[in-house]
N, C-alpha and C. Protein backbone atom coordinates (compact mmCIF):
# COMPACT_ATOMS: atom_id res chain seq x y z
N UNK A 1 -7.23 17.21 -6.70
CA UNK A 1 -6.53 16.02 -7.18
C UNK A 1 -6.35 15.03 -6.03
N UNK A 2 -6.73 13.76 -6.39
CA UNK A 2 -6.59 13.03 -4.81
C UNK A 2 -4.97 12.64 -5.07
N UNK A 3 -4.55 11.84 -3.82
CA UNK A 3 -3.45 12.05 -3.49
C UNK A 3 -2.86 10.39 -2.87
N UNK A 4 -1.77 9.83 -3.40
CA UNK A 4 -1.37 8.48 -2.44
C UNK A 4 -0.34 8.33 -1.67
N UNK A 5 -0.48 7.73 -0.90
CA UNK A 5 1.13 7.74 0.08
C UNK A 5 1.94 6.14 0.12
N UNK A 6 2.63 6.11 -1.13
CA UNK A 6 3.06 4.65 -1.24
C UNK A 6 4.11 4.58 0.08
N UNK A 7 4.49 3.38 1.05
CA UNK A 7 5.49 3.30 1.55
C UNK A 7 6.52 2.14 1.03
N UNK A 8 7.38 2.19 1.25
CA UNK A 8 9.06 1.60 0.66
C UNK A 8 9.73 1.46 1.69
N UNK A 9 10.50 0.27 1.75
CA UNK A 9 11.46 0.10 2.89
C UNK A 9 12.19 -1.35 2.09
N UNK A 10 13.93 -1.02 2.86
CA UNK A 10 14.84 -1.82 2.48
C UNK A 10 14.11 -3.66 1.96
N UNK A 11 13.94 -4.15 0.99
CA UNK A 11 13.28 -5.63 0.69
C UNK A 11 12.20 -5.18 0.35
N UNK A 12 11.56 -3.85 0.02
CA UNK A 12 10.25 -3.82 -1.15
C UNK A 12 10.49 -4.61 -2.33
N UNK A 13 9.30 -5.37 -2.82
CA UNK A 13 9.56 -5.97 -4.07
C UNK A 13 9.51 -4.49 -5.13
N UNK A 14 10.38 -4.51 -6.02
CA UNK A 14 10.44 -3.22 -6.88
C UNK A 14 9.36 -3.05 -7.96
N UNK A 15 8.92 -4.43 -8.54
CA UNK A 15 7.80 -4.23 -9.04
C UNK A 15 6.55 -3.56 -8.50
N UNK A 16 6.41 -4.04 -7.58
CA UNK A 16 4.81 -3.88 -6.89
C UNK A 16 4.77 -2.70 -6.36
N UNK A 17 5.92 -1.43 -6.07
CA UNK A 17 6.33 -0.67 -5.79
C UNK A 17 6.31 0.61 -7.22
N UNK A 18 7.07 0.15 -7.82
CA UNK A 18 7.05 1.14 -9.28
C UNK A 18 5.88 1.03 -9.95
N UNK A 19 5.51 0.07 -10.58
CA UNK A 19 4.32 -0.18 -11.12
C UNK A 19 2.98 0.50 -10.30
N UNK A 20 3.33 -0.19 -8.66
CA UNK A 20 1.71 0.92 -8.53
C UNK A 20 1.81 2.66 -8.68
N UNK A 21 3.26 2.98 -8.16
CA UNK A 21 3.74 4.25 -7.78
C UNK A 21 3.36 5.01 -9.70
N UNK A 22 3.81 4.33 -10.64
CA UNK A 22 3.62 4.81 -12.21
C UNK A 22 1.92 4.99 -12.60
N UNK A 23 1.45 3.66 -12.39
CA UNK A 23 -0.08 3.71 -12.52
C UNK A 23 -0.79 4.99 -11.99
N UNK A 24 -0.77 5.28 -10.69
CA UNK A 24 -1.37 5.68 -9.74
C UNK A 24 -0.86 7.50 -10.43
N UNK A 25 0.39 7.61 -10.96
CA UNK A 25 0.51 8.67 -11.28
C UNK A 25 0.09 8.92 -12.79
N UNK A 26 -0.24 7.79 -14.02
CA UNK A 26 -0.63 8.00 -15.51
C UNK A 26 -2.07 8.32 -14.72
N UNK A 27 -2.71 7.75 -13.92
CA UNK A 27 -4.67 8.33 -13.44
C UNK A 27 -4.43 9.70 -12.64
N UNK A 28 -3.43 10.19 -12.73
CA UNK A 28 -3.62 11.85 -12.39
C UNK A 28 -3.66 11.78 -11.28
N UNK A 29 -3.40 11.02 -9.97
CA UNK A 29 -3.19 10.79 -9.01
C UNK A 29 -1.71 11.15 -8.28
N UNK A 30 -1.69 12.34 -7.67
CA UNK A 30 -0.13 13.10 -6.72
C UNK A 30 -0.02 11.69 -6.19
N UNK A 31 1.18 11.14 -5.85
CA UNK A 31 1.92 10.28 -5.45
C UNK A 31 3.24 10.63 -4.52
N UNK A 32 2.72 10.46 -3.68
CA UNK A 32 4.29 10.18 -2.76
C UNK A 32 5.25 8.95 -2.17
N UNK A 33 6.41 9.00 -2.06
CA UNK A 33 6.58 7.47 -1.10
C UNK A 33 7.27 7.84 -0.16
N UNK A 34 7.52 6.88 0.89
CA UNK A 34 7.92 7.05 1.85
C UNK A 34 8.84 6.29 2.69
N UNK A 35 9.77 6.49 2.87
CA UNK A 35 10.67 5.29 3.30
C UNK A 35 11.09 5.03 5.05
N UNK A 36 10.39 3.20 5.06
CA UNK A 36 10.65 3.30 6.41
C UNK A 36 11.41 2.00 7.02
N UNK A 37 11.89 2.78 7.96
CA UNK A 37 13.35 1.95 8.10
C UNK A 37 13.17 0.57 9.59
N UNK A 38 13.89 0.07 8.89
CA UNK A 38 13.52 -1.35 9.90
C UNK A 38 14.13 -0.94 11.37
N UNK A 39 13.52 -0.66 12.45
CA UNK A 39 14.05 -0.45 13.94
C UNK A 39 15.14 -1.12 14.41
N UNK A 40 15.48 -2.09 13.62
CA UNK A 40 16.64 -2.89 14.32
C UNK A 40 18.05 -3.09 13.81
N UNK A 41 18.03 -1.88 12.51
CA UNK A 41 19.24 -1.47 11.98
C UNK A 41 19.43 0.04 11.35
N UNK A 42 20.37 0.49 10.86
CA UNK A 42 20.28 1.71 9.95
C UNK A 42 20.09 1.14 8.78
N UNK A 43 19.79 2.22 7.99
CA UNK A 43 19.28 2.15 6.36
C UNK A 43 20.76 1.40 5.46
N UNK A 44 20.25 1.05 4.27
CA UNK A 44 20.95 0.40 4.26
C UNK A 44 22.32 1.14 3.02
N UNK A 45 21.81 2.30 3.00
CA UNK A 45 22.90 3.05 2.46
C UNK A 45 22.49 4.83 2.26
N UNK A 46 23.16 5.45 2.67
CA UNK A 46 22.63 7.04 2.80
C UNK A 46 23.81 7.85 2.16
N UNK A 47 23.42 8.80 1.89
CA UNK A 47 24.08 9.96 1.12
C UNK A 47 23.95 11.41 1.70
N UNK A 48 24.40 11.75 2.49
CA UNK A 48 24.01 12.72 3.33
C UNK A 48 22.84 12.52 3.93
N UNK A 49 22.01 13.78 3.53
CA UNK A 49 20.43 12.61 4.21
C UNK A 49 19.77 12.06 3.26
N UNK A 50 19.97 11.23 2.37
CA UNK A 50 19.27 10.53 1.04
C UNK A 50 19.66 9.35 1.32
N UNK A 51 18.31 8.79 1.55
CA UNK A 51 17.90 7.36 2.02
C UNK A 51 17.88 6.60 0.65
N UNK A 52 18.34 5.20 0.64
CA UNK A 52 18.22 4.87 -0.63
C UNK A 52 17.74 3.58 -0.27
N UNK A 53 16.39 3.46 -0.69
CA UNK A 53 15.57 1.51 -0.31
C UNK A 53 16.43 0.80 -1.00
N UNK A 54 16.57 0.05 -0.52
CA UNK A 54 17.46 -1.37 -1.62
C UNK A 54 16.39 -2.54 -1.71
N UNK A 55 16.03 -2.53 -2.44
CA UNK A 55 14.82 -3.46 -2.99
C UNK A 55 15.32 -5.31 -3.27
N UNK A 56 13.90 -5.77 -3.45
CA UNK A 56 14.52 -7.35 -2.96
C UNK A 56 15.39 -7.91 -4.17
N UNK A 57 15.33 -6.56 -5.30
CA UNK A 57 15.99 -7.40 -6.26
C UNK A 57 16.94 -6.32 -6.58
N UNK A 58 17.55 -6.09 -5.74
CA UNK A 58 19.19 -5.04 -5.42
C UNK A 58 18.73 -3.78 -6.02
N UNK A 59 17.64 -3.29 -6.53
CA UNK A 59 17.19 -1.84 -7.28
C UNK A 59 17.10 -1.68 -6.03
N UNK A 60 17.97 0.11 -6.44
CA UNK A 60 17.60 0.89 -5.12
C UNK A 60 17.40 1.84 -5.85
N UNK A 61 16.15 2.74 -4.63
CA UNK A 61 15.25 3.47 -5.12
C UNK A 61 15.25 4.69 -4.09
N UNK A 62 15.19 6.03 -4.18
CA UNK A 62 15.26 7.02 -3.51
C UNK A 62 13.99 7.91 -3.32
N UNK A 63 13.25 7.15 -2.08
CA UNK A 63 12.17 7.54 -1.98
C UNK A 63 12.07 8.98 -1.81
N UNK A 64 10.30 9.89 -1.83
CA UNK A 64 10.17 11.17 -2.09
C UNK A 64 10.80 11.66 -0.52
N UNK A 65 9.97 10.82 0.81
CA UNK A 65 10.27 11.41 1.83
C UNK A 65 11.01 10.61 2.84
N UNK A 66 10.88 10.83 4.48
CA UNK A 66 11.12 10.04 5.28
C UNK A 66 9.62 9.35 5.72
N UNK A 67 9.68 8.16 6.52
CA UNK A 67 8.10 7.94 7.09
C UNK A 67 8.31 9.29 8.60
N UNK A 68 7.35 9.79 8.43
CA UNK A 68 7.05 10.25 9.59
C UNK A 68 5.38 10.65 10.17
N UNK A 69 4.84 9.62 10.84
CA UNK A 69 3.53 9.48 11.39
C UNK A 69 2.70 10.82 11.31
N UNK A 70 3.60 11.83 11.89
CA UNK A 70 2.36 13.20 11.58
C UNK A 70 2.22 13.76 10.06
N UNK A 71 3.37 13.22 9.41
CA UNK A 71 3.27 13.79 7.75
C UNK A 71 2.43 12.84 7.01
N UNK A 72 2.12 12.11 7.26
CA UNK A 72 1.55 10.84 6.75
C UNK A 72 0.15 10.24 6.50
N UNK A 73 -0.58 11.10 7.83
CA UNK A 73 -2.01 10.63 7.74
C UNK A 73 -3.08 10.91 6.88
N UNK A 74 -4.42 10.59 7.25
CA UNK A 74 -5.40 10.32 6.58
C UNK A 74 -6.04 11.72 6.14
N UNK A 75 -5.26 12.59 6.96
CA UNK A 75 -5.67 14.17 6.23
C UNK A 75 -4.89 14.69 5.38
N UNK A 76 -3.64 13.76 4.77
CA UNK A 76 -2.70 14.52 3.90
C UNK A 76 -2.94 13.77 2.52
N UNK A 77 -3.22 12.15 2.49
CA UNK A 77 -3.66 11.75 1.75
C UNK A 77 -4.90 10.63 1.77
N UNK A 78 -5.31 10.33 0.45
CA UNK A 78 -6.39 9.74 0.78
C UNK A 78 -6.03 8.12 0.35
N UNK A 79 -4.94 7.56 0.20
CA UNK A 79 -5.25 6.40 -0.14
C UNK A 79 -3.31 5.76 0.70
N UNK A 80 -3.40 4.77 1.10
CA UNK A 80 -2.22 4.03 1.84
C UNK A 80 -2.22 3.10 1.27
N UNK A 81 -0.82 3.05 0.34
CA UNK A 81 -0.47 1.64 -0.29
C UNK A 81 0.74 0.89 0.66
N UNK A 82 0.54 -0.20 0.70
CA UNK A 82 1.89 -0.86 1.54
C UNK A 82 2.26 -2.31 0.62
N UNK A 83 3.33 -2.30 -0.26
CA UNK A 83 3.98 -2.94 -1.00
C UNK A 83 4.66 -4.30 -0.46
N UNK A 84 4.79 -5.43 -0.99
CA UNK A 84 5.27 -6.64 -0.21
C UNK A 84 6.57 -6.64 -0.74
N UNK A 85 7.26 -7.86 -0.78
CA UNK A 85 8.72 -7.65 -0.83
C UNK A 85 8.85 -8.66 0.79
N UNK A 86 9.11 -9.70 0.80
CA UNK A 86 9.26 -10.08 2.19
C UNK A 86 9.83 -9.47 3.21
N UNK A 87 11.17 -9.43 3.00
CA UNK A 87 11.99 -8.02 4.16
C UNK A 87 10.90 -6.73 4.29
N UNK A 88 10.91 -6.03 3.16
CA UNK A 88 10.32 -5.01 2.86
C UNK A 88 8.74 -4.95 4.31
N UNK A 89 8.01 -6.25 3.52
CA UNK A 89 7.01 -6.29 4.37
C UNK A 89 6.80 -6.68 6.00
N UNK A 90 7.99 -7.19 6.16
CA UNK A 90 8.10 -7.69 7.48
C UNK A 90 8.47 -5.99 8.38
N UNK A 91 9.34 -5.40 7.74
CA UNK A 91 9.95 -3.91 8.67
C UNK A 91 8.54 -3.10 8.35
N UNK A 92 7.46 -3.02 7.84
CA UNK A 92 6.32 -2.02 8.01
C UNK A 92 5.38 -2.97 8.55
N UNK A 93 5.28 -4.19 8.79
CA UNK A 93 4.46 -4.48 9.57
C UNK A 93 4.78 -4.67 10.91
N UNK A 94 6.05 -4.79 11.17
CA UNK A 94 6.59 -4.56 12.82
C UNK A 94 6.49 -3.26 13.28
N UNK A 95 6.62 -2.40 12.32
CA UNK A 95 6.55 -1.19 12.51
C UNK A 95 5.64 0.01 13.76
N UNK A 96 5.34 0.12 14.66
CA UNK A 96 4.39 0.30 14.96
C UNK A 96 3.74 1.46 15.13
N UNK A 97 4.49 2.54 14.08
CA UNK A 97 3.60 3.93 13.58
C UNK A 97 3.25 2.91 12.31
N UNK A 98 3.64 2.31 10.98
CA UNK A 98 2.91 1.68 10.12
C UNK A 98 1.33 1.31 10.67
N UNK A 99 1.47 0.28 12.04
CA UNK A 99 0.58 0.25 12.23
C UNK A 99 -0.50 1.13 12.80
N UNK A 100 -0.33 2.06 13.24
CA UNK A 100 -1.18 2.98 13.91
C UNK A 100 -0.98 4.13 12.59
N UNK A 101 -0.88 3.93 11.43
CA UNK A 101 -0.74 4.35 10.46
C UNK A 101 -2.58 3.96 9.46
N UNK A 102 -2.08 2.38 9.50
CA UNK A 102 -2.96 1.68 9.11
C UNK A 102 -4.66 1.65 9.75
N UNK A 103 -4.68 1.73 10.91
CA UNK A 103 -6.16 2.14 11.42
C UNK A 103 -6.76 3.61 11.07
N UNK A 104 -5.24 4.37 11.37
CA UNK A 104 -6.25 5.90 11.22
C UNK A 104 -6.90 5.82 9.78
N UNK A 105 -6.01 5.34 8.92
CA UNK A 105 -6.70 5.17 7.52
C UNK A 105 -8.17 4.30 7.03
N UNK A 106 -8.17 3.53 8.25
CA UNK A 106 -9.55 2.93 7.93
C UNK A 106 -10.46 3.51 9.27
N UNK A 107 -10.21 3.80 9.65
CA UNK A 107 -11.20 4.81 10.90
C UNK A 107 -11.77 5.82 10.28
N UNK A 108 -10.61 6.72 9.51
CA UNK A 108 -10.95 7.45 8.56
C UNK A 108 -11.76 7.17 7.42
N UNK A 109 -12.16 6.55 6.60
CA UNK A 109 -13.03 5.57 5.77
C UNK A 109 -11.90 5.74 4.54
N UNK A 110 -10.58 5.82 4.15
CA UNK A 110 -9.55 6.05 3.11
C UNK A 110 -9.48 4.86 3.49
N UNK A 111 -9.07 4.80 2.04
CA UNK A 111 -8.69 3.99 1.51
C UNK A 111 -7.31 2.91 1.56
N UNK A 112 -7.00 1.29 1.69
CA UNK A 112 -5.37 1.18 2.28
C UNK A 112 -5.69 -0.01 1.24
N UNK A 113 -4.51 -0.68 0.68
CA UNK A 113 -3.89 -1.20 -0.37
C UNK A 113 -2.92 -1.76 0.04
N UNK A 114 -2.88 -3.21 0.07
CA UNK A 114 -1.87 -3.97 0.41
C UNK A 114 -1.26 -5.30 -0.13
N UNK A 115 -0.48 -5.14 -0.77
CA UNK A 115 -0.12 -6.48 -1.63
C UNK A 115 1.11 -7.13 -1.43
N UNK A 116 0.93 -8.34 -2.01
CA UNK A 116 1.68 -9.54 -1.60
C UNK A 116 1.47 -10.07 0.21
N UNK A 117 3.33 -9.71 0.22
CA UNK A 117 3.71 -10.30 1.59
C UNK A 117 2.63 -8.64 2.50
N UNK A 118 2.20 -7.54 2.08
CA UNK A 118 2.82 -5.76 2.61
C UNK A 118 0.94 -6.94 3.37
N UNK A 119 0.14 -7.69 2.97
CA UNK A 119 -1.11 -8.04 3.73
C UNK A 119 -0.72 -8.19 5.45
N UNK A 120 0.63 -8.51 5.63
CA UNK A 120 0.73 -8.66 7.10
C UNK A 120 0.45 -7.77 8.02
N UNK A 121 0.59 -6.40 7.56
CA UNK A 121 0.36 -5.11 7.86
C UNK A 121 -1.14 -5.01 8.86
N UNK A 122 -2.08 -6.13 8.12
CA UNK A 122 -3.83 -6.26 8.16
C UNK A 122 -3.54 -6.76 9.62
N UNK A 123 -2.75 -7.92 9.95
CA UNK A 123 -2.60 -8.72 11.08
C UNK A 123 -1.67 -7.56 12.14
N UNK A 124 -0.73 -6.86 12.18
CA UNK A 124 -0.17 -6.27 13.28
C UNK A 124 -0.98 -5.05 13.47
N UNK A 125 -1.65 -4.58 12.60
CA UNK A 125 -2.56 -3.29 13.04
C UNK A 125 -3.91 -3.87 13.71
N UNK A 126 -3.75 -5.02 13.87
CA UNK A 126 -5.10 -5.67 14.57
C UNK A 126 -6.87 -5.34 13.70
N UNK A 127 -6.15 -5.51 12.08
CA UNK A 127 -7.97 -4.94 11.81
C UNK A 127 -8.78 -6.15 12.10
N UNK A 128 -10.08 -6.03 12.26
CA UNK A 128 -10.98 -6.66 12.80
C UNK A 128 -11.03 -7.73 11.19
N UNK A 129 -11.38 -9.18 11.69
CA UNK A 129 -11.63 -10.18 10.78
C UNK A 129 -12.55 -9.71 9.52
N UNK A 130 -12.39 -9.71 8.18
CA UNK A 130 -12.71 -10.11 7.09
C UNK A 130 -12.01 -10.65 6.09
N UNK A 131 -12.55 -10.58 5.22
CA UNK A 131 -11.82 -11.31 3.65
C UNK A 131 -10.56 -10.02 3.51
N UNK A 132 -9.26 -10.84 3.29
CA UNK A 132 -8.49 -10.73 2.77
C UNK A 132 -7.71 -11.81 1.71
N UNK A 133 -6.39 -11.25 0.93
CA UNK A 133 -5.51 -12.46 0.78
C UNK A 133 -4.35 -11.94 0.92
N UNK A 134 -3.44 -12.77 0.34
CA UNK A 134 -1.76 -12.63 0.27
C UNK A 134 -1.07 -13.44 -0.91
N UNK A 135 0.40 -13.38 -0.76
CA UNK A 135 1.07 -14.26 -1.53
C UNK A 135 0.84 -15.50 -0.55
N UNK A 136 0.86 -16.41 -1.56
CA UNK A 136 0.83 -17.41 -0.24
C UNK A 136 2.24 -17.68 0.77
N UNK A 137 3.28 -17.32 0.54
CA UNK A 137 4.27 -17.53 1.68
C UNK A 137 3.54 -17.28 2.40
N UNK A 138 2.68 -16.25 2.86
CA UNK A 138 2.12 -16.08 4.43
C UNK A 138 1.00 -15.79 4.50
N UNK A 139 -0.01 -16.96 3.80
CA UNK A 139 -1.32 -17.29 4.40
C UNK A 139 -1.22 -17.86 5.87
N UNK A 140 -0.67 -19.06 6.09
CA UNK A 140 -0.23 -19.74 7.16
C UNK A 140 -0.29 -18.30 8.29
N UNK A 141 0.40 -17.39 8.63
CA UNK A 141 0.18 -15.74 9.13
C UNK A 141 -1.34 -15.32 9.44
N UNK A 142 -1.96 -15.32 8.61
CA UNK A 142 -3.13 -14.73 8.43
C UNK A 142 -4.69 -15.62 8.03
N UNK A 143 -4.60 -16.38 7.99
CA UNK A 143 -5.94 -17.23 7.46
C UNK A 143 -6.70 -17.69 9.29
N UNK A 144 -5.65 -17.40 10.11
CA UNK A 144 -6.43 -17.98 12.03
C UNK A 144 -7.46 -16.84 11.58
N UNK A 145 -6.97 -15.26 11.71
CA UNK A 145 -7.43 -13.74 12.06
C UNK A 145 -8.02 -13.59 11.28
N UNK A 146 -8.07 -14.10 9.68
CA UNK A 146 -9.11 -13.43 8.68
C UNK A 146 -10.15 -14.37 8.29
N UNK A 147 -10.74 -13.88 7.28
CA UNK A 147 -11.41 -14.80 6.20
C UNK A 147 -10.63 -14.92 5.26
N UNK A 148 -9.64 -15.78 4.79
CA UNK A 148 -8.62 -15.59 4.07
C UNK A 148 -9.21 -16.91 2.56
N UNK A 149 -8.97 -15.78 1.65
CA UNK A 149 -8.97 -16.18 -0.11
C UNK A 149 -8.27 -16.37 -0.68
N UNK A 150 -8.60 -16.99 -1.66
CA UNK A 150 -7.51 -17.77 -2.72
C UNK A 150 -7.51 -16.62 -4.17
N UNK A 151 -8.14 -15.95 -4.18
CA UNK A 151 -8.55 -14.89 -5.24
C UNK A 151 -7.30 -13.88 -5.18
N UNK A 152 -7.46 -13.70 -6.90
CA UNK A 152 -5.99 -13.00 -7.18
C UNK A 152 -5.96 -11.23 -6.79
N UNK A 153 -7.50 -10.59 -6.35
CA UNK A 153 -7.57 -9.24 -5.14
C UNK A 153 -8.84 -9.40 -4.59
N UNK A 154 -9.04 -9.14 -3.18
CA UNK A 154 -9.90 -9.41 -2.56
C UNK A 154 -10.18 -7.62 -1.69
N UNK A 155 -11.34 -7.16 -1.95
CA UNK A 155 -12.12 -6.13 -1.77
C UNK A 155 -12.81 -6.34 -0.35
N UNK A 156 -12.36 -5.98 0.74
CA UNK A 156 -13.59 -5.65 1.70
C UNK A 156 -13.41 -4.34 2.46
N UNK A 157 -14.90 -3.72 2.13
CA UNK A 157 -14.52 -1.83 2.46
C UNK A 157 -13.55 -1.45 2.05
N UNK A 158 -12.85 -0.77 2.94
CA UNK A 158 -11.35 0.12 2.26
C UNK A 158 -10.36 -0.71 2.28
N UNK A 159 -10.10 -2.16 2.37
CA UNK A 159 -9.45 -2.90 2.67
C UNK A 159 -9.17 -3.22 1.13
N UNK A 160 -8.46 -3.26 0.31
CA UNK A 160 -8.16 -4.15 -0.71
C UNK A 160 -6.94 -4.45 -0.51
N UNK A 161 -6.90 -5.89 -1.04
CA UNK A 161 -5.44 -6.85 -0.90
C UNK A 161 -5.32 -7.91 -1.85
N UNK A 162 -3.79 -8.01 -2.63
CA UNK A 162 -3.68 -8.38 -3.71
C UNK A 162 -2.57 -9.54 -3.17
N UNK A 163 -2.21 -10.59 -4.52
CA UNK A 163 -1.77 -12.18 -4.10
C UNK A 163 -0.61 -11.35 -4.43
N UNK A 164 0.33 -10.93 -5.36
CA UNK A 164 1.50 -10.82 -5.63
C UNK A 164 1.59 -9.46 -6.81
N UNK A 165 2.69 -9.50 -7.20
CA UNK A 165 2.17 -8.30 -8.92
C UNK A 165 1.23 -8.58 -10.01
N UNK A 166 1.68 -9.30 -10.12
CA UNK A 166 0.78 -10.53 -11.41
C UNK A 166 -0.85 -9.73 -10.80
N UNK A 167 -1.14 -9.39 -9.92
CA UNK A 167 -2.47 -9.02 -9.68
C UNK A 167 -2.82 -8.01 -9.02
N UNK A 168 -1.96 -7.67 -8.46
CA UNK A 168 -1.41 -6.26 -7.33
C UNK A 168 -1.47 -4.89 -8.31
N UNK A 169 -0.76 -4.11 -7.99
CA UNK A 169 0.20 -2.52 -8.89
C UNK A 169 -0.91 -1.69 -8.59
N UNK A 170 -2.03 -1.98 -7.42
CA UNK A 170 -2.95 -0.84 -7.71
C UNK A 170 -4.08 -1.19 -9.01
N UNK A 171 -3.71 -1.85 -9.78
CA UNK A 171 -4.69 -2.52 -10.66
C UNK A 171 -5.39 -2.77 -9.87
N UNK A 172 -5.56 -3.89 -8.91
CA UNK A 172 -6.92 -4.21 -8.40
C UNK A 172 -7.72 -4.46 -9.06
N UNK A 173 -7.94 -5.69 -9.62
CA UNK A 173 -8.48 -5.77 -10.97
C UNK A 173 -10.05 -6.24 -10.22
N UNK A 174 -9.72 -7.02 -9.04
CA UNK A 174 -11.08 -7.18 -8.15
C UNK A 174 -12.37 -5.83 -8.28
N UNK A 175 -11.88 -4.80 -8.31
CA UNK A 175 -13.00 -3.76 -8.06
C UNK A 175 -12.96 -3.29 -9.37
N UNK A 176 -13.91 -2.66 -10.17
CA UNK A 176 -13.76 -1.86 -10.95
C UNK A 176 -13.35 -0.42 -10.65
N UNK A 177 -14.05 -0.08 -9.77
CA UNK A 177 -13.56 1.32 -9.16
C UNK A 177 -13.68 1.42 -7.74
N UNK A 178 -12.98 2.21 -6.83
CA UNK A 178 -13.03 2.39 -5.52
C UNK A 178 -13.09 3.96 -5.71
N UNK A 179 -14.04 4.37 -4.69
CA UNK A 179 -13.85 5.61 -4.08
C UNK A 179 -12.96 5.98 -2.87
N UNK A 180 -12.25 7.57 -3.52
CA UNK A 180 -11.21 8.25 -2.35
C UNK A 180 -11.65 9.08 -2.27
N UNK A 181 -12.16 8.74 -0.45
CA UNK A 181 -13.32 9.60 0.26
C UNK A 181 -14.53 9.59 -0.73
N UNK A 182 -15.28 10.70 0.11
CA UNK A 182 -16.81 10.72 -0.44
C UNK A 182 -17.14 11.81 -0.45
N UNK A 183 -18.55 12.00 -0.65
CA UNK A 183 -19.29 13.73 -0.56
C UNK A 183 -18.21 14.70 -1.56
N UNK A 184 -18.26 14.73 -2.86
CA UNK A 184 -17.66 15.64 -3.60
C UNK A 184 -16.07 15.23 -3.89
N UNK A 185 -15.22 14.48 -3.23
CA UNK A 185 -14.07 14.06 -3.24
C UNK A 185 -14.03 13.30 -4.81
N UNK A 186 -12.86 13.17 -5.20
CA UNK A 186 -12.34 12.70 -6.77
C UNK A 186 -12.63 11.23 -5.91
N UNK A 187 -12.71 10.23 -7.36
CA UNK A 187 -12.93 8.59 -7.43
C UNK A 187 -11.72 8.42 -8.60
N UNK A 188 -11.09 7.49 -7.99
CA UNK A 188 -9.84 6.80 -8.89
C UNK A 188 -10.72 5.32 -9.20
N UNK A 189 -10.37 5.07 -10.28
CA UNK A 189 -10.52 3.51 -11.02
C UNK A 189 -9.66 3.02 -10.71
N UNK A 190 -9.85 1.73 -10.29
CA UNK A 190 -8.82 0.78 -9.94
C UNK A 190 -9.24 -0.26 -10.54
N UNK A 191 -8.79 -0.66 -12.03
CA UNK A 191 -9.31 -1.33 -12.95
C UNK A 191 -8.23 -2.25 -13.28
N UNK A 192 -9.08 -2.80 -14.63
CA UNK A 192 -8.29 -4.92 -14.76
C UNK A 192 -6.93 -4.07 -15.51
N UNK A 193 -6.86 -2.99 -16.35
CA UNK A 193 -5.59 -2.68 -16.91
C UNK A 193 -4.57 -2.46 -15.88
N UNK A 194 -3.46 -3.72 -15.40
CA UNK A 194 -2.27 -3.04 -14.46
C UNK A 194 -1.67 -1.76 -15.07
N UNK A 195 -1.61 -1.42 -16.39
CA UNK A 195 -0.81 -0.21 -16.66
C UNK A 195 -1.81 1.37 -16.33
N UNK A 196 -2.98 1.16 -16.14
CA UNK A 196 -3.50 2.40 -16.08
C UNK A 196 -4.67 2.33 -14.40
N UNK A 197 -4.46 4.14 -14.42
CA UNK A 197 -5.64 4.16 -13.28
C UNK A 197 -5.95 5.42 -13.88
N UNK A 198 -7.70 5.08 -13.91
CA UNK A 198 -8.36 6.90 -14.94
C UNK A 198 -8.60 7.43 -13.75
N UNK A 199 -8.54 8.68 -13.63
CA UNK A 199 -9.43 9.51 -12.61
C UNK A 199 -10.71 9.55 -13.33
N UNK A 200 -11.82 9.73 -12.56
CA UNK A 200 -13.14 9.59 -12.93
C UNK A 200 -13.63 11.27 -12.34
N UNK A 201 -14.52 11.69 -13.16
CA UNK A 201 -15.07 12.77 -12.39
C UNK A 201 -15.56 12.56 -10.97
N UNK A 202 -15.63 14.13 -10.40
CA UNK A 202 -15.97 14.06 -9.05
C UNK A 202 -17.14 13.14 -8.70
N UNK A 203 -17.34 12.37 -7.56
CA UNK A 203 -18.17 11.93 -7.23
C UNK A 203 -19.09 12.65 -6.54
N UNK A 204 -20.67 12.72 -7.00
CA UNK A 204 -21.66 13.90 -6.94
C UNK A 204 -21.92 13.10 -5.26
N UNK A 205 -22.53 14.27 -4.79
CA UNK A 205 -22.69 14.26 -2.96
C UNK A 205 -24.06 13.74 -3.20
């Protein structure tokens, strides 16, 4: 069964967050999230040790784990979603296990997913220039470093990146399908329906 590692942090937009986190699990896809906390404060409300994201639209949400860089990588799962939410996106892209998060996943050839504002992520992990997009609050950010589009998801390699929800959730309506990993590994659809993702049979070697 392939496997995703959504991350969440205090100012995730809650849509772009639930919606991919639901999708990703109706296509038979294990789902985890992960919550990571902005370096320059504590969380923004805890319960013993139960972290609770407070999302940009006051939903708070009690992610599966903590972020922690060795639980996290490209050998535990195969696909890295990073959710926008302005706050949200600003504390995982300062982040700088997020970012050294974000390369192993494309070094690795897995797959990373980034929507809305969560595209800034592309710019502090230093990936090398291609087509991306964003919401536009922060093209201005990203259009020096990329090839930056006006298109509502933009596909390059394992790179996909979406303008906002309206086009985001893991839908990815840009690709019809992406492969997670290769040589015998499961292929998720990442299709125009935001409510669904099919698992597809194994992909033959």
């Amino acid at each position: 069964m392939p496997s995703a590692l959504i991350l969440i942090a205090d100012g995730t937009e809650e849509m772009e967050f639930t919606i991919t986190y639901d999708t990703l699990v109706r296509g038979g896809v294990r789902v985890v999230s992960a919550f990571v906390p902005d370096l320059s404060q504590q969380a923004s409300a805890t319960g013993g040790n139960t972290v609770i994201a407070r999302c940009s639209r006051g939903m708070g949400i009690v992610p599966d784990t903590h972020f922690d860089l060795s639980h996290c990588g490209p050998d535990q799962y195969d696909l890295l979603v990073i959710p926008g939410g302005a706050k949200g996106a600003e504390t995982m892209a300062k982040h700088p296990s997020v970012q050294e998060l974000v390369r192993r996943y494309i070094e690795r050839n897995k797959l990373v997913g980034m929507i809305c504002a969560g595209s800034l992520a592309a710019k502090s992990a230093k990936l090398h220039r291609q087509p991306l997009t964003s919401h536009p609050s922060v093209k201005s950010q990203l259009e020096n470093d990329f090839d930056y589009l006006e298109d509502p998801v933009v596909v390059s390699d394992n790179l996909i990146t979406s303008r906002g929800p309206g086009e985001g959730s893991i839908c990815l309506r840009g690709k019809d399908a992406a492969d997670i990993g290769q040589n015998g590994r499961y292929r998720i659809s990442l299709c125009a329906d935001p409510c669904r993702a099919a698992l597809w049979r194994r992909a033959q070697g």
